[in-house]
N, C-alpha and C. Protein backbone atom coordinates (compact mmCIF):
# COMPACT_ATOMS: atom_id res chain seq x y z
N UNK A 1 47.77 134.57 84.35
CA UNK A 1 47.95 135.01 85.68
C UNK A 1 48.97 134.11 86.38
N UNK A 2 49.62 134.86 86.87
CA UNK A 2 50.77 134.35 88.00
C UNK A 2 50.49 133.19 89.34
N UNK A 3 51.36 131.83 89.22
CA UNK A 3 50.43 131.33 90.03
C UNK A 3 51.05 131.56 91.29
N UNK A 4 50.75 131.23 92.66
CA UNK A 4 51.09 131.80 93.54
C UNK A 4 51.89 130.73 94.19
N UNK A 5 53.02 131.28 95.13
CA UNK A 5 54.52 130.62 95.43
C UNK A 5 53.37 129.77 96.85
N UNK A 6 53.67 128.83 96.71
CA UNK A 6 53.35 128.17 97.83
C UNK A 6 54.16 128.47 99.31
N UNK A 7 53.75 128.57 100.20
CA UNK A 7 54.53 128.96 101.60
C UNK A 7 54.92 127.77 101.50
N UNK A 8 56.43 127.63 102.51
CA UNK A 8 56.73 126.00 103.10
C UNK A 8 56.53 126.17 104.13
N UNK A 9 55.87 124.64 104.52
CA UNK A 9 55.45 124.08 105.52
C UNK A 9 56.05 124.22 106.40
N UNK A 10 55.48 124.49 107.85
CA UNK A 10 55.77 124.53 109.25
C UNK A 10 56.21 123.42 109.93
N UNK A 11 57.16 122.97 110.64
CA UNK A 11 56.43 121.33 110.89
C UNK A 11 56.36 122.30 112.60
N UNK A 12 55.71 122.23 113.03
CA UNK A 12 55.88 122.31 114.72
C UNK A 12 55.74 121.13 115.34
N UNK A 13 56.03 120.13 114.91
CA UNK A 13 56.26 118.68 115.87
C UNK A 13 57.80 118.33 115.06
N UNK A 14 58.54 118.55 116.35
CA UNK A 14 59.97 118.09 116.67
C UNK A 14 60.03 116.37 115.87
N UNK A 15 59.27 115.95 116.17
CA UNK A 15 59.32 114.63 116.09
C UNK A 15 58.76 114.13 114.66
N UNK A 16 58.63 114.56 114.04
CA UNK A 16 58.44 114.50 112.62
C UNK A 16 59.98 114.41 112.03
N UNK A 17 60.75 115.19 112.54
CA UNK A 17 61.79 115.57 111.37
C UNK A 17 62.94 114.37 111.79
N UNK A 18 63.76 114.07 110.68
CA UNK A 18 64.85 113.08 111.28
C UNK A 18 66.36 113.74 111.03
N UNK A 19 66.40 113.65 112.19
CA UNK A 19 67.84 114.55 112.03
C UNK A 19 69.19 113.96 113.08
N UNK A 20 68.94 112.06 112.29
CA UNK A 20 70.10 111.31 112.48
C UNK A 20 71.23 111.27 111.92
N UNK A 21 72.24 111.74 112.40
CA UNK A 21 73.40 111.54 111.22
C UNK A 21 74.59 111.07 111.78
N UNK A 22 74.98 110.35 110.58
CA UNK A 22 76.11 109.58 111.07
C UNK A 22 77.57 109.88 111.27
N UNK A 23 77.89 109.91 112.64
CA UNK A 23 79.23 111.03 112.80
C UNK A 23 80.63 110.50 112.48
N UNK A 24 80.15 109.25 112.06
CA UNK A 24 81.78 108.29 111.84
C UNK A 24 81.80 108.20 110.50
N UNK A 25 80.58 108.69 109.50
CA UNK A 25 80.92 108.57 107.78
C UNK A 25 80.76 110.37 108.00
N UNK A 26 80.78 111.17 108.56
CA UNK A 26 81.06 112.31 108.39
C UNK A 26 82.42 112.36 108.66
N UNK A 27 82.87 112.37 109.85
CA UNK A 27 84.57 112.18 110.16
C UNK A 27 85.30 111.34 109.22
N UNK A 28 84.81 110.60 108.48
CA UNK A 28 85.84 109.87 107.68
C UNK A 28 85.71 110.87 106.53
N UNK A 29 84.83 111.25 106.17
CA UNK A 29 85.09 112.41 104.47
C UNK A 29 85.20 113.40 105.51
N UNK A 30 85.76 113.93 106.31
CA UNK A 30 86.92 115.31 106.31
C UNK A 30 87.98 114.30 106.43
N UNK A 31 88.22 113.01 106.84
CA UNK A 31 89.60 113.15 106.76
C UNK A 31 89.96 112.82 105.34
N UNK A 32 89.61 112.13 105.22
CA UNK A 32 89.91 112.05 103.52
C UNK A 32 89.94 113.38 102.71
N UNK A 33 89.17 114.43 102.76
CA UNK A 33 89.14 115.42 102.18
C UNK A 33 90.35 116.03 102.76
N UNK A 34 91.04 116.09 103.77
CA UNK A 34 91.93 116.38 104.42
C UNK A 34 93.01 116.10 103.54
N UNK A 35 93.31 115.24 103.78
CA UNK A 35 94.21 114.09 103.42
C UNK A 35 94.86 113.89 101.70
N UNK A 36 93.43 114.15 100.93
CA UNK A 36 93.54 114.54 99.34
C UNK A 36 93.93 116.51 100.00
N UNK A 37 93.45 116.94 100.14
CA UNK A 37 94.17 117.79 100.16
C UNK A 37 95.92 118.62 100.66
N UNK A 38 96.17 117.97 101.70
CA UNK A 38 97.22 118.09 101.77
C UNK A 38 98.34 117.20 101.04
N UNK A 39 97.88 115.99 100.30
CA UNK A 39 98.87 115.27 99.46
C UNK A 39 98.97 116.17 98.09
N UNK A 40 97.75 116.94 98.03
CA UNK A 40 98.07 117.57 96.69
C UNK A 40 99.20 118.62 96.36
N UNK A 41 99.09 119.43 97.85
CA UNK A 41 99.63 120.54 98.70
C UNK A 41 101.33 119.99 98.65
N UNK A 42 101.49 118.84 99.66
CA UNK A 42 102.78 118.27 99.40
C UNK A 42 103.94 118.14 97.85
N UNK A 43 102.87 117.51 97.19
CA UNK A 43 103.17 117.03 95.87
C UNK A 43 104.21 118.50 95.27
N UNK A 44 103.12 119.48 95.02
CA UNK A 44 103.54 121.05 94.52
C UNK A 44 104.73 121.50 95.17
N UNK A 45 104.42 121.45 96.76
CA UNK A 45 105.81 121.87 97.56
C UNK A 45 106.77 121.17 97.23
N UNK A 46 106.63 119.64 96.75
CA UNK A 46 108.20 118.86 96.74
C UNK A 46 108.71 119.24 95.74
N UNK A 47 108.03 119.67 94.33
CA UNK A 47 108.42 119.96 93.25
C UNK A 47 109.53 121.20 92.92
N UNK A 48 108.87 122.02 93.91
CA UNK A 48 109.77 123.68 94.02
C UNK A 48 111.06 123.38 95.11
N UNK A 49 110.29 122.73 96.57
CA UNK A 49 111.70 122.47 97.24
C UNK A 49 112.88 121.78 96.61
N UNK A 50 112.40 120.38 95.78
CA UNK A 50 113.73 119.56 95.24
C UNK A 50 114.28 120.45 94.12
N UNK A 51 113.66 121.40 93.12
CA UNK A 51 113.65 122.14 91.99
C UNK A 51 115.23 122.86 92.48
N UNK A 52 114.75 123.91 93.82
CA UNK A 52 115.31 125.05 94.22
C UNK A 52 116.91 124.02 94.85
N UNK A 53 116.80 122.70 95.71
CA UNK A 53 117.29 122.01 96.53
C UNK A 53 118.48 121.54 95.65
N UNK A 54 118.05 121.09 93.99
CA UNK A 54 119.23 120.72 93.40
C UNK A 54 119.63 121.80 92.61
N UNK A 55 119.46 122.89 92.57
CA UNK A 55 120.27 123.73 91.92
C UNK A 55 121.45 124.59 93.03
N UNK A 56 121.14 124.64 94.26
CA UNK A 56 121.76 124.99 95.35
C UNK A 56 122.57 124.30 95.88
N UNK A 57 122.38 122.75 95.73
CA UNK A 57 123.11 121.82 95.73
C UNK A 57 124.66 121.86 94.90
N UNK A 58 124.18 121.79 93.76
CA UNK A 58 124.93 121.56 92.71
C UNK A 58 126.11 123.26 92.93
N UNK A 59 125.56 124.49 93.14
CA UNK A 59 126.06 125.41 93.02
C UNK A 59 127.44 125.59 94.16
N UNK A 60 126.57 124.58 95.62
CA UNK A 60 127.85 124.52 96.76
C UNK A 60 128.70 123.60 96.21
N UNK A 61 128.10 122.41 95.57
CA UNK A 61 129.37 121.13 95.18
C UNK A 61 130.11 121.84 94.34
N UNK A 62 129.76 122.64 93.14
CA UNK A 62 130.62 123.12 92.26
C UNK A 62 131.89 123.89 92.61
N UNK A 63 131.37 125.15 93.76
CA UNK A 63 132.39 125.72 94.64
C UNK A 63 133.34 124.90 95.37
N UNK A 64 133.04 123.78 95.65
CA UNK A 64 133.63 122.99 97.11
C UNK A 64 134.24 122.37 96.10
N UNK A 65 134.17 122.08 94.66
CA UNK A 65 135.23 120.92 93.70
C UNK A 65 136.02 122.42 93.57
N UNK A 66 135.96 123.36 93.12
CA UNK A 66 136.92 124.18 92.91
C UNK A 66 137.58 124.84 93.72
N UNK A 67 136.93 124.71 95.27
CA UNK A 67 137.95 125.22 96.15
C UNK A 67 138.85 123.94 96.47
N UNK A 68 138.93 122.64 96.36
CA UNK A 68 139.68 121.70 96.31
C UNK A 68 140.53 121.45 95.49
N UNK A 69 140.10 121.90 94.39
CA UNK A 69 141.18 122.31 93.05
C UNK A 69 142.12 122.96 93.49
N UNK A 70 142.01 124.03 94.20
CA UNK A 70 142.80 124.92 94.21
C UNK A 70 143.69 124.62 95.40
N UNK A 71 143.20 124.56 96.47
CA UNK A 71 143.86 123.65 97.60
C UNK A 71 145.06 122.23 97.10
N UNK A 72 144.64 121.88 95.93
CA UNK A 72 145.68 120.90 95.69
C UNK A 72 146.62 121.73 94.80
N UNK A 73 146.29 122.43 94.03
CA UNK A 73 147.45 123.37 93.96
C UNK A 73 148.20 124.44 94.86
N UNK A 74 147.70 124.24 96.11
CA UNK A 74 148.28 125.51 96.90
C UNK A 74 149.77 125.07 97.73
N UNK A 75 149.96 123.80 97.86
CA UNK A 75 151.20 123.33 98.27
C UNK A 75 152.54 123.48 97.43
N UNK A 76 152.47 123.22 96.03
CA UNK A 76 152.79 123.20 94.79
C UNK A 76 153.32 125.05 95.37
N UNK A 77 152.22 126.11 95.05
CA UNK A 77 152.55 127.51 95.22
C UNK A 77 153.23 127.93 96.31
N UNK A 78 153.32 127.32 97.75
CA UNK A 78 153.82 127.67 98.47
C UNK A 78 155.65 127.52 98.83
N UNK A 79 155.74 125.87 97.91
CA UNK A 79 156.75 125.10 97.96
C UNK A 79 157.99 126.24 97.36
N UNK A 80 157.31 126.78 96.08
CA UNK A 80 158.20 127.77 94.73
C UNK A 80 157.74 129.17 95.39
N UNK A 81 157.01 129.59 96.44
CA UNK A 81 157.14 130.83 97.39
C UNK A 81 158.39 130.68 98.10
N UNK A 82 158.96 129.45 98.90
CA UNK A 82 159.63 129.83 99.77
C UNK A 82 161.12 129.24 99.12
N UNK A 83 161.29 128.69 97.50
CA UNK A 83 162.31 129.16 96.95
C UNK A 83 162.98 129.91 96.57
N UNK A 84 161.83 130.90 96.00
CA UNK A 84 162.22 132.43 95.77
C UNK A 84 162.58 133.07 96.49
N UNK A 85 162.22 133.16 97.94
CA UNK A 85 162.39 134.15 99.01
C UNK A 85 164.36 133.85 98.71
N UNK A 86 164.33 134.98 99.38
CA UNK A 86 166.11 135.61 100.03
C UNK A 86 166.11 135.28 101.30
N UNK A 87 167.01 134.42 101.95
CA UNK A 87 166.99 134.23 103.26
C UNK A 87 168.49 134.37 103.90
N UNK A 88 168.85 135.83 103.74
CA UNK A 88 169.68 136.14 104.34
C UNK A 88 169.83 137.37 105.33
N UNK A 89 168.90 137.87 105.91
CA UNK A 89 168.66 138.83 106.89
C UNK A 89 167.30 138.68 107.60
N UNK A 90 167.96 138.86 109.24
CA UNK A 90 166.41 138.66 109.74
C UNK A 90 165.00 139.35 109.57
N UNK A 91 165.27 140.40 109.47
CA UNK A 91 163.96 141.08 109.04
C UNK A 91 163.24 140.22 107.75
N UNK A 92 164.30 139.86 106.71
CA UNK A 92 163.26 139.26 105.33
C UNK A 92 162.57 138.21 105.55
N UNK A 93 163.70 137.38 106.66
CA UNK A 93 163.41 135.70 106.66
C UNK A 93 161.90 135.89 107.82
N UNK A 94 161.65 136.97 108.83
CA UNK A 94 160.52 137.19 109.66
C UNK A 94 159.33 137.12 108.81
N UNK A 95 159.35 138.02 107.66
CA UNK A 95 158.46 138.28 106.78
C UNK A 95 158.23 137.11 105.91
N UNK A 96 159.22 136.33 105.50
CA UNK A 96 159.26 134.78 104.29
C UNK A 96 158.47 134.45 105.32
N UNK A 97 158.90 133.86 106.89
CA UNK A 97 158.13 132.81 107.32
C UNK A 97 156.37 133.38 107.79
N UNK A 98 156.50 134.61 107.66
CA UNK A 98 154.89 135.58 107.73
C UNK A 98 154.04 135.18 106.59
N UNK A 99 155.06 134.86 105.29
CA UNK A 99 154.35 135.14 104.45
C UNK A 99 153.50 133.45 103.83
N UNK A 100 154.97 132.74 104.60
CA UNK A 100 154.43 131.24 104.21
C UNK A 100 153.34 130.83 105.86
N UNK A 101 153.31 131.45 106.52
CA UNK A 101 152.30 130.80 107.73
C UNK A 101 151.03 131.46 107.22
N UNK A 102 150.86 132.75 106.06
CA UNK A 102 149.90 133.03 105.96
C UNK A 102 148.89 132.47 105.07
N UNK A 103 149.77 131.71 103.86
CA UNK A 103 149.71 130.69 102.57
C UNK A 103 149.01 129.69 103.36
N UNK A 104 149.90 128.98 104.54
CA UNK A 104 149.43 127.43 105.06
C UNK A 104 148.10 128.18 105.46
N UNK A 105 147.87 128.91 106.06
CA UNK A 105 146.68 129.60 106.98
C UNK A 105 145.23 129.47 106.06
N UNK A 106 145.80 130.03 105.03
CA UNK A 106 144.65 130.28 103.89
C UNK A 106 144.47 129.13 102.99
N UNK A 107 145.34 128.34 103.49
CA UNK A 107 145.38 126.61 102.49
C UNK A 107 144.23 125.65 103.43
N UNK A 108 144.36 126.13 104.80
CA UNK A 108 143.39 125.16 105.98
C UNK A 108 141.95 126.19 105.40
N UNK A 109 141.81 127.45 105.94
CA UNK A 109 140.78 127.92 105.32
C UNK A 109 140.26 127.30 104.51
N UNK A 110 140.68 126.78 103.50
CA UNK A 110 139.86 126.70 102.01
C UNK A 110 139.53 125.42 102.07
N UNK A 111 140.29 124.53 102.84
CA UNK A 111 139.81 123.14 102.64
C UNK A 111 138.81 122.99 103.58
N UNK A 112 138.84 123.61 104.72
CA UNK A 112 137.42 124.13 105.46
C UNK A 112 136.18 124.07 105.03
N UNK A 113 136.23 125.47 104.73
CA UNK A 113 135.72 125.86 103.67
C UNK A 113 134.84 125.03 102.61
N UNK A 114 135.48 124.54 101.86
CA UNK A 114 135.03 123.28 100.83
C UNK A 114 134.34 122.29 101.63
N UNK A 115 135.40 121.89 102.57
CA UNK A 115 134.17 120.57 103.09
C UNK A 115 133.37 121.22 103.59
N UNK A 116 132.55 122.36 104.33
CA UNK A 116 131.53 122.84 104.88
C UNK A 116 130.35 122.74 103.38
N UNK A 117 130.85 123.36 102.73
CA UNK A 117 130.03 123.50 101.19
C UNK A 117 129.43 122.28 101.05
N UNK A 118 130.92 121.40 100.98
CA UNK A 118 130.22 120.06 100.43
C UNK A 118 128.93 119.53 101.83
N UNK A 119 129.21 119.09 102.65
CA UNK A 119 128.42 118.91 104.10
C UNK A 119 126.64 120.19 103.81
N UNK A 120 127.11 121.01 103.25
CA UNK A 120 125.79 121.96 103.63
C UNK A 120 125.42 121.51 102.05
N UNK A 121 125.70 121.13 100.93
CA UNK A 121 125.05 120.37 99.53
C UNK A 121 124.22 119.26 100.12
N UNK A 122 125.08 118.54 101.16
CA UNK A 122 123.92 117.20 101.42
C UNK A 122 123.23 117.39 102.46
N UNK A 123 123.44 118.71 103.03
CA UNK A 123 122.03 119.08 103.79
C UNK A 123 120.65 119.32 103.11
N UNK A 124 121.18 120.02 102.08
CA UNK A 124 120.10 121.27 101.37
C UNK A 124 119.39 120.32 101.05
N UNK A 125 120.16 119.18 100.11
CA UNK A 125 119.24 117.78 99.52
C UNK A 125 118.34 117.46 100.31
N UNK A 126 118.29 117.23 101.39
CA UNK A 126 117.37 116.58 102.46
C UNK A 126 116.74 117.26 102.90
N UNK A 127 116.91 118.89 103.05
CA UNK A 127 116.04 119.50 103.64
C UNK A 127 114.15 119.47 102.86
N UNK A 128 113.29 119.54 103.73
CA UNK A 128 112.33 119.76 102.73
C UNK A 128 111.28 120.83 103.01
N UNK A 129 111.45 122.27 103.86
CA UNK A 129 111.33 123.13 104.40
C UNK A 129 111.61 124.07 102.88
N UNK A 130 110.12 124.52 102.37
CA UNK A 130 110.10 125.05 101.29
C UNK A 130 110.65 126.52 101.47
N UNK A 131 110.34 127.12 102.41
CA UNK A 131 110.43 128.34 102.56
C UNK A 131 111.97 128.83 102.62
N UNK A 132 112.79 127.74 104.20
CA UNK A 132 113.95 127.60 103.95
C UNK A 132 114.86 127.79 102.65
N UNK A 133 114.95 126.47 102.10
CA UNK A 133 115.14 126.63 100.84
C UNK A 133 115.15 127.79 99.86
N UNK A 134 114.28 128.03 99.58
CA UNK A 134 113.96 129.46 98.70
C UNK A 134 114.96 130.92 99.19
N UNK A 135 114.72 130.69 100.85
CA UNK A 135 115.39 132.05 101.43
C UNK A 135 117.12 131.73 101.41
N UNK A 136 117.77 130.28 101.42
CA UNK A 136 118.82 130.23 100.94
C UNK A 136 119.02 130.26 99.45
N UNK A 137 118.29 130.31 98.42
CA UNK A 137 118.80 130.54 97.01
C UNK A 137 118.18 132.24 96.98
N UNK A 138 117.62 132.53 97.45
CA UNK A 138 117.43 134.15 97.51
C UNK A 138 118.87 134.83 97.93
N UNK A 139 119.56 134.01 99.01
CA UNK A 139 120.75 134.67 100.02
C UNK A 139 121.77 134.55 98.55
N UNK A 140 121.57 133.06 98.17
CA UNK A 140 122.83 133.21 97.39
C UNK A 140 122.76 133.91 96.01
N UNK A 141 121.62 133.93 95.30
CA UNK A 141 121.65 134.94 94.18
C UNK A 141 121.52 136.58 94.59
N UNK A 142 121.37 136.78 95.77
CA UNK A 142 121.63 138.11 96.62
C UNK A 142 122.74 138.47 96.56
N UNK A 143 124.00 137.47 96.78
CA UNK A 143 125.37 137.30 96.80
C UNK A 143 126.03 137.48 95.59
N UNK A 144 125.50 136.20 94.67
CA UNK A 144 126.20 136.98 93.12
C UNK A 144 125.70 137.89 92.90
N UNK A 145 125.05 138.40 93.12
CA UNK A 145 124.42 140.33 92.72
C UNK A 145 125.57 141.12 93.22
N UNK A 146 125.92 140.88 94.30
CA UNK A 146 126.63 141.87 95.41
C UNK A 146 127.89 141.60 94.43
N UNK A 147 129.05 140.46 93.98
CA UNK A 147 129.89 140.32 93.40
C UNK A 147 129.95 141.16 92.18
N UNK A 148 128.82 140.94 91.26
CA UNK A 148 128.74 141.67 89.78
C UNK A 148 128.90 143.00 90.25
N UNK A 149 127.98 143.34 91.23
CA UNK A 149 128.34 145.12 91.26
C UNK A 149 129.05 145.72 91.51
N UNK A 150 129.68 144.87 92.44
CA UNK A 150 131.62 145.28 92.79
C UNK A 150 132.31 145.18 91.73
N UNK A 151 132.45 144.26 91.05
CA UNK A 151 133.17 144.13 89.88
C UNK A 151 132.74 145.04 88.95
N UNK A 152 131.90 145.46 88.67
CA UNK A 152 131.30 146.60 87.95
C UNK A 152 131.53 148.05 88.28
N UNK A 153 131.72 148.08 89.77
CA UNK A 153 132.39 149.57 90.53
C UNK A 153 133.33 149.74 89.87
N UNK A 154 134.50 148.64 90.67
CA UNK A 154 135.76 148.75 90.76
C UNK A 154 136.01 148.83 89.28
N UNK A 155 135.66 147.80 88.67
CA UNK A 155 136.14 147.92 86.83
C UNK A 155 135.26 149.19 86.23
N UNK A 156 134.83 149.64 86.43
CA UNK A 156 133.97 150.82 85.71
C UNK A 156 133.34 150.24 84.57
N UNK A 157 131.93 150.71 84.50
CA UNK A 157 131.40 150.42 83.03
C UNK A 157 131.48 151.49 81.78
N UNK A 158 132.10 150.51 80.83
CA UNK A 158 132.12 151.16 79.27
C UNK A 158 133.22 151.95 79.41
């Protein structure tokens, strides 16, 4: 036979029960529990932000060394532009000097340009705004997408 569940006890005197507790070793384990938890939290985020931070990095420095490349060759191109030109009628020589203010124009551009790249590489490094991050390597592999498919229009496939 089944033995029978004992009821629990009533207390109806308040003063029986002890229900001291200590609010300064309670507040210290949430903060600690806090505290282990958000270092863990951190840890993971730094891993993906610096992950995402140096490949975005590296992708503006790479651009910004090759738009400087090219910038040091663009004086060189402009020099043997305005040898070639014919400069014996005004209409041509309007157009030579159109064509070399448009060269210098696009020579400041680029060195612009480059140093912004380089300047926004040693931002990205420092940034530590995970989300940020991510939504700029989203923008920029958004971007080489947009390039391949143009190039893929315009050249036709197969």
């Amino acid at each position: 036979m089944a033995k029978k569940k004992e009821k629990p006890q009533v207390i109806n005197n308040i003063q029986e029960l002890n229900l001291e507790i200590n609010y300064d070793k309670l507040a210290e384990a949430i903060v600690k529990a806090q505290e282990k938890s958000e270092n863990e939290a951190n840890r993971r985020k730094k891993f993906t932000s610096g992950t995402f931070a140096m490949i975005i990095s590296l992708a503006f420095r790479g651009v910004a060394i090759l738009g400087w490349l090219i910038a040091l060759a663009t004086p060189v191109a402009i020099i043997n532009m305005a040898k070639s030109f014919v400069w014996n009628e005004v209409n041509v020589v309007i157009g030579n000097v159109f064509s070399i203010a448009f060269a210098v124009a696009l020579f400041v551009v680029l060195i612009l340009y480059s140093f912004l790249l380089w300047k926004s590489a040693k931002e990205i490094e420092t940034e530590k705004d995970r989300n940020y991050i991510i939504s700029v390597f989203s923008g920029i592999v958004s971007f080489a997408a947009l390039i391949v498919a143009l190039v893929a229009l315009f050249k036709g496939v197969g």
